[in-house]
Protein backbone atom coordinates (compact mmCIF):
# COMPACT_ATOMS: atom_id res chain seq x y z
CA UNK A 1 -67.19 79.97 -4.05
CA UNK A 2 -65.13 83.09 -4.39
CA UNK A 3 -61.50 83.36 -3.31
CA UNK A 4 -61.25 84.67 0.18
CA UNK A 5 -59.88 88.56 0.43
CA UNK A 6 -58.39 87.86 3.29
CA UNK A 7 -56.21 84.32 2.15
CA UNK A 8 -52.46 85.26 1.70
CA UNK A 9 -51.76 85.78 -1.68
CA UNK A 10 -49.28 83.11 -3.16
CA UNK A 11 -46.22 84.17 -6.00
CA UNK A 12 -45.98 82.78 -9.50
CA UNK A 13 -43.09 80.17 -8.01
CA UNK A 14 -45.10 78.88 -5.54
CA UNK A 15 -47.93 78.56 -7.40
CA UNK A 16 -45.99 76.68 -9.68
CA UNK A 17 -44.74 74.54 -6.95
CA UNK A 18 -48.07 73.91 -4.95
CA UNK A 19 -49.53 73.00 -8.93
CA UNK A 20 -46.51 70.43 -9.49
CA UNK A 21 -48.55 67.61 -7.79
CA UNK A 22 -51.89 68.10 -9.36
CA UNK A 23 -53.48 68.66 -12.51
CA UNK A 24 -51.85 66.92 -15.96
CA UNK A 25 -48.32 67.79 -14.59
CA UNK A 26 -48.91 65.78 -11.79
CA UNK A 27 -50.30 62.57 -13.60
CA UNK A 28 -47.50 63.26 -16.15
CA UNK A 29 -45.04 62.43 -13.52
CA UNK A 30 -46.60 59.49 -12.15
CA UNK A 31 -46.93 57.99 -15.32
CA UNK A 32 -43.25 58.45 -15.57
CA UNK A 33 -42.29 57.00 -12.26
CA UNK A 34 -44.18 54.14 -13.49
CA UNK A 35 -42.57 54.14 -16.77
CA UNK A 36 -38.68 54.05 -15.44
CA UNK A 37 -39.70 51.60 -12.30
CA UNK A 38 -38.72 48.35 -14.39
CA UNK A 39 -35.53 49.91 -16.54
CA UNK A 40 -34.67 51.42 -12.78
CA UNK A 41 -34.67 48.45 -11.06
CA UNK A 42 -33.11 45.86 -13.72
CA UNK A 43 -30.37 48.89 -14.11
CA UNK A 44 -29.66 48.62 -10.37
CA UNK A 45 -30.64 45.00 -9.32
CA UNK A 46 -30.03 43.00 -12.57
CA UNK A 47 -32.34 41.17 -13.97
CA UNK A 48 -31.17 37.68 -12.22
CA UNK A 49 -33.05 38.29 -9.05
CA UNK A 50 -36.94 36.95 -8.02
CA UNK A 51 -39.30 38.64 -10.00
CA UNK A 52 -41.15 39.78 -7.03
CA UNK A 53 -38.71 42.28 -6.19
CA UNK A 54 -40.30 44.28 -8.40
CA UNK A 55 -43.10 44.71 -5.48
CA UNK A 56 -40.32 45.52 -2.97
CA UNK A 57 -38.82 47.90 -5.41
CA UNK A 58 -41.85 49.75 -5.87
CA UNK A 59 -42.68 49.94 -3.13
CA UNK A 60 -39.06 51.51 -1.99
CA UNK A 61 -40.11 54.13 -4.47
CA UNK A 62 -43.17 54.96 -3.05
CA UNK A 63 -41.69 55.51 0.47
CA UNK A 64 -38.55 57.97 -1.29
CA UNK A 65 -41.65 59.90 -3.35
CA UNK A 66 -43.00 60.39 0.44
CA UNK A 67 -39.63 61.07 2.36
CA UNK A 68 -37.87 63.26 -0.72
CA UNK A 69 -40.49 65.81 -0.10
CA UNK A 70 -40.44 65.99 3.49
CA UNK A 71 -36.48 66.45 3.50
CA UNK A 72 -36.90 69.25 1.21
CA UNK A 73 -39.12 70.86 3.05
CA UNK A 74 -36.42 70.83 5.76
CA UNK A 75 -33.77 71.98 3.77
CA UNK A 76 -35.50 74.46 1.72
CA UNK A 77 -36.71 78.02 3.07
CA UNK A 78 -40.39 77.64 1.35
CA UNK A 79 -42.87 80.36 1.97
CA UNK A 80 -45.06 80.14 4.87
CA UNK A 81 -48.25 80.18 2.63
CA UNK A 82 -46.79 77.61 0.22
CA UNK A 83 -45.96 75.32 3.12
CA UNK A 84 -49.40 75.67 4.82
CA UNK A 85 -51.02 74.73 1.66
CA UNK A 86 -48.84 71.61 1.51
CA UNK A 87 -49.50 71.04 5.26
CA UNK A 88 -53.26 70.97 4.76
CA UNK A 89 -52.36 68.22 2.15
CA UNK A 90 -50.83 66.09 4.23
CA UNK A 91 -53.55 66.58 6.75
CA UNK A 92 -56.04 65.40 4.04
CA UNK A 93 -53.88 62.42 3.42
CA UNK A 94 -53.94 61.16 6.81
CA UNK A 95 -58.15 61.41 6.88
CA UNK A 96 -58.00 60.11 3.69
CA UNK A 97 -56.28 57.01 2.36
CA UNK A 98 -58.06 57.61 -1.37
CA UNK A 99 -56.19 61.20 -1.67
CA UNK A 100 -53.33 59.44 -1.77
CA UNK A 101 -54.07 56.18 -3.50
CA UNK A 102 -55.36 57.82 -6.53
CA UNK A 103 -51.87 58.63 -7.24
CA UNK A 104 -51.26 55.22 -8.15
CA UNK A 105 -53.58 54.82 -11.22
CA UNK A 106 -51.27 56.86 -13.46
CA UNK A 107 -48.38 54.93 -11.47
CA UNK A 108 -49.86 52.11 -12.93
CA UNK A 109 -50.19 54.11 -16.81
CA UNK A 110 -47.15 54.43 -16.95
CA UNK A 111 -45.72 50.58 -16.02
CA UNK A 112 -49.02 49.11 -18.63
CA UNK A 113 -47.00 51.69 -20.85
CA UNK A 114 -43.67 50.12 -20.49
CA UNK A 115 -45.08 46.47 -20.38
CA UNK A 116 -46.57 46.98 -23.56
CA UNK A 117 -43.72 49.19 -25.21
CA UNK A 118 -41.09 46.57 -24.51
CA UNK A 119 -42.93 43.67 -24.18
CA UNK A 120 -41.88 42.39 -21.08
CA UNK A 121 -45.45 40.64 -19.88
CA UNK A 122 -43.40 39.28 -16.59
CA UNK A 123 -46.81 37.60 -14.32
CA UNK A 124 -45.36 40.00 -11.78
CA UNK A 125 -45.34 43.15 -13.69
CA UNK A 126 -48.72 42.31 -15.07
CA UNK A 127 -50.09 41.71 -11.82
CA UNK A 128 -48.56 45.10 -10.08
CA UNK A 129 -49.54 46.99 -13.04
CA UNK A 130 -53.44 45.55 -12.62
CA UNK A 131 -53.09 46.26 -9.01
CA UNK A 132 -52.03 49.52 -9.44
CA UNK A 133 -54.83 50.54 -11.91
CA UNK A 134 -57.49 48.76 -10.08
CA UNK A 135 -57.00 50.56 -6.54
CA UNK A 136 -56.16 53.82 -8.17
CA UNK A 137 -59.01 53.80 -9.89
CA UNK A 138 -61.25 52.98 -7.47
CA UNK A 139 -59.22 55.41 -4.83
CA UNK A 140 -59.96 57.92 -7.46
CA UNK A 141 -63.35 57.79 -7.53
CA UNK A 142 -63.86 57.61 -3.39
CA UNK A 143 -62.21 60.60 -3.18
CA UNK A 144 -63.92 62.49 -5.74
CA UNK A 145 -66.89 61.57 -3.72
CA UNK A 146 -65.37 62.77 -0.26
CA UNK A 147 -64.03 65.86 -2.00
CA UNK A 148 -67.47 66.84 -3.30
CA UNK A 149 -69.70 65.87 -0.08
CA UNK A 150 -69.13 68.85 2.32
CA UNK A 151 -70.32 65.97 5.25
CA UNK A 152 -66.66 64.75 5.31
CA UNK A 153 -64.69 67.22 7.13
CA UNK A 154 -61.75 68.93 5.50
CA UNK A 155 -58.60 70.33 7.19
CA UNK A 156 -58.25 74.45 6.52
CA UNK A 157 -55.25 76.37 6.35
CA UNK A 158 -54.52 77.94 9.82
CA UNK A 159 -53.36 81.56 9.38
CA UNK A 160 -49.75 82.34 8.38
CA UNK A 161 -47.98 85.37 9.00
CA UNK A 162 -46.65 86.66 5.59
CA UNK A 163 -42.59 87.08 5.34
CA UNK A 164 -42.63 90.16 3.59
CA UNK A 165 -45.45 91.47 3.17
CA UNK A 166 -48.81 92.36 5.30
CA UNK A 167 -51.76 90.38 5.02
CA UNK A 168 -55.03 91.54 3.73
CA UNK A 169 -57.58 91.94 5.47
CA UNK A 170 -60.75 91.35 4.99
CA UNK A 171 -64.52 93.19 5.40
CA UNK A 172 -64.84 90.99 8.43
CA UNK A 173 -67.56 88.63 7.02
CA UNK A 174 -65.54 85.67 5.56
CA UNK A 175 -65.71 82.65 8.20
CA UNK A 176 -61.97 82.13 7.43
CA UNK A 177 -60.56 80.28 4.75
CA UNK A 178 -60.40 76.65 2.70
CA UNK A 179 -57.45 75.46 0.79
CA UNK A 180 -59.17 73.13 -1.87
CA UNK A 181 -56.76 69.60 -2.23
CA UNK A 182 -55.91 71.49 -5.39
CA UNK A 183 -54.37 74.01 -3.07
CA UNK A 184 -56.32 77.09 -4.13
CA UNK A 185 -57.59 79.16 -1.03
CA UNK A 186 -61.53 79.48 -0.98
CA UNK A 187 -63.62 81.58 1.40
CA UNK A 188 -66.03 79.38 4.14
CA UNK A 189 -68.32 81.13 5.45
């Protein structure tokens, strides 16, 4: 599939942006949450507490990873292309639970990194770090299979209206317009 003509064009920052979730960046940073979850919580619990509050503390994190966003997004004057494209995400999400439960495989890389870096093989750690792999792994592979079956319906960006700038248009024979869960606008039709 081409790129539509008539999608609003998007600007090297929020490109950038929109591309800070996916791709190697985007695993990158998971594996890094995962990496810091154990120093983080040991630096702001202690260490004297159960060990299952490593779940609980996780799990804290996952819910700031979700709400951080959402209060930028607030605060923040985003374009109205860039925050369509993140909107469609969302949407996908909420059809989806795999879109977002792949995230936790490299979640999970990056506490199996720390476990085995410091040597720390707490039954708890071990266990979230299995659980994390596991369900990531197989969330990743569901959704590849959504993502590639064109059965399983897939939210589309509704049309913006550019802030400074007039949209394109097109010759009239696009069928509107697909933002892949990459977030790159493709013509349907």
């Amino acid at each position: 599939m081409l790129e539509s003509e008539s999608a609003p064009k998007m600007g090297t920052v929020d490109e950038f942006l929109l591309n800070l979730d996916e791709g190697v960046f985007g695993a990158l940073y998971r594996v890094a949450i995962g990496f810091l979850t154990l120093p983080a919580m040991w630096l702001l619990l202690g260490r004297d507490g159960s060990d299952w509050t490593l779940v609980a503390f996780l799990l804290a994190i996952l819910i700031l990873l979700r709400v951080g966003p959402a209060v930028l997004r607030k605060l923040l004057p985003f374009s109205a292309e860039l925050r369509e494209a993140w909107s469609v995400r969302r949407r996908i999400a909420k059809l989806y639970d795999s879109y977002q439960w792949r995230k936790l495989l490299w979640i999970g890389a990056g506490l199996a990194l720390y476990v085995v870096v410091s040597g720390h093989y707490l039954p708890v750690s071990i266990a979230l770090t299995l659980f994390c792999l596991v369900t990531g792994a197989a969330a990743t592979v569901r959704w590849r299979a959504v993502a590639a079956d064109s059965r399983y319906p897939k939210p589309v960006a509704r049309k913006t209206k550019p802030q400074t700038r007039k949209a394109s248009v097109g010759n009239g024979t696009s069928g509107g317009a697909r933002v892949e869960p990459s977030g790159v606008t493709r013509s349907i039709g």
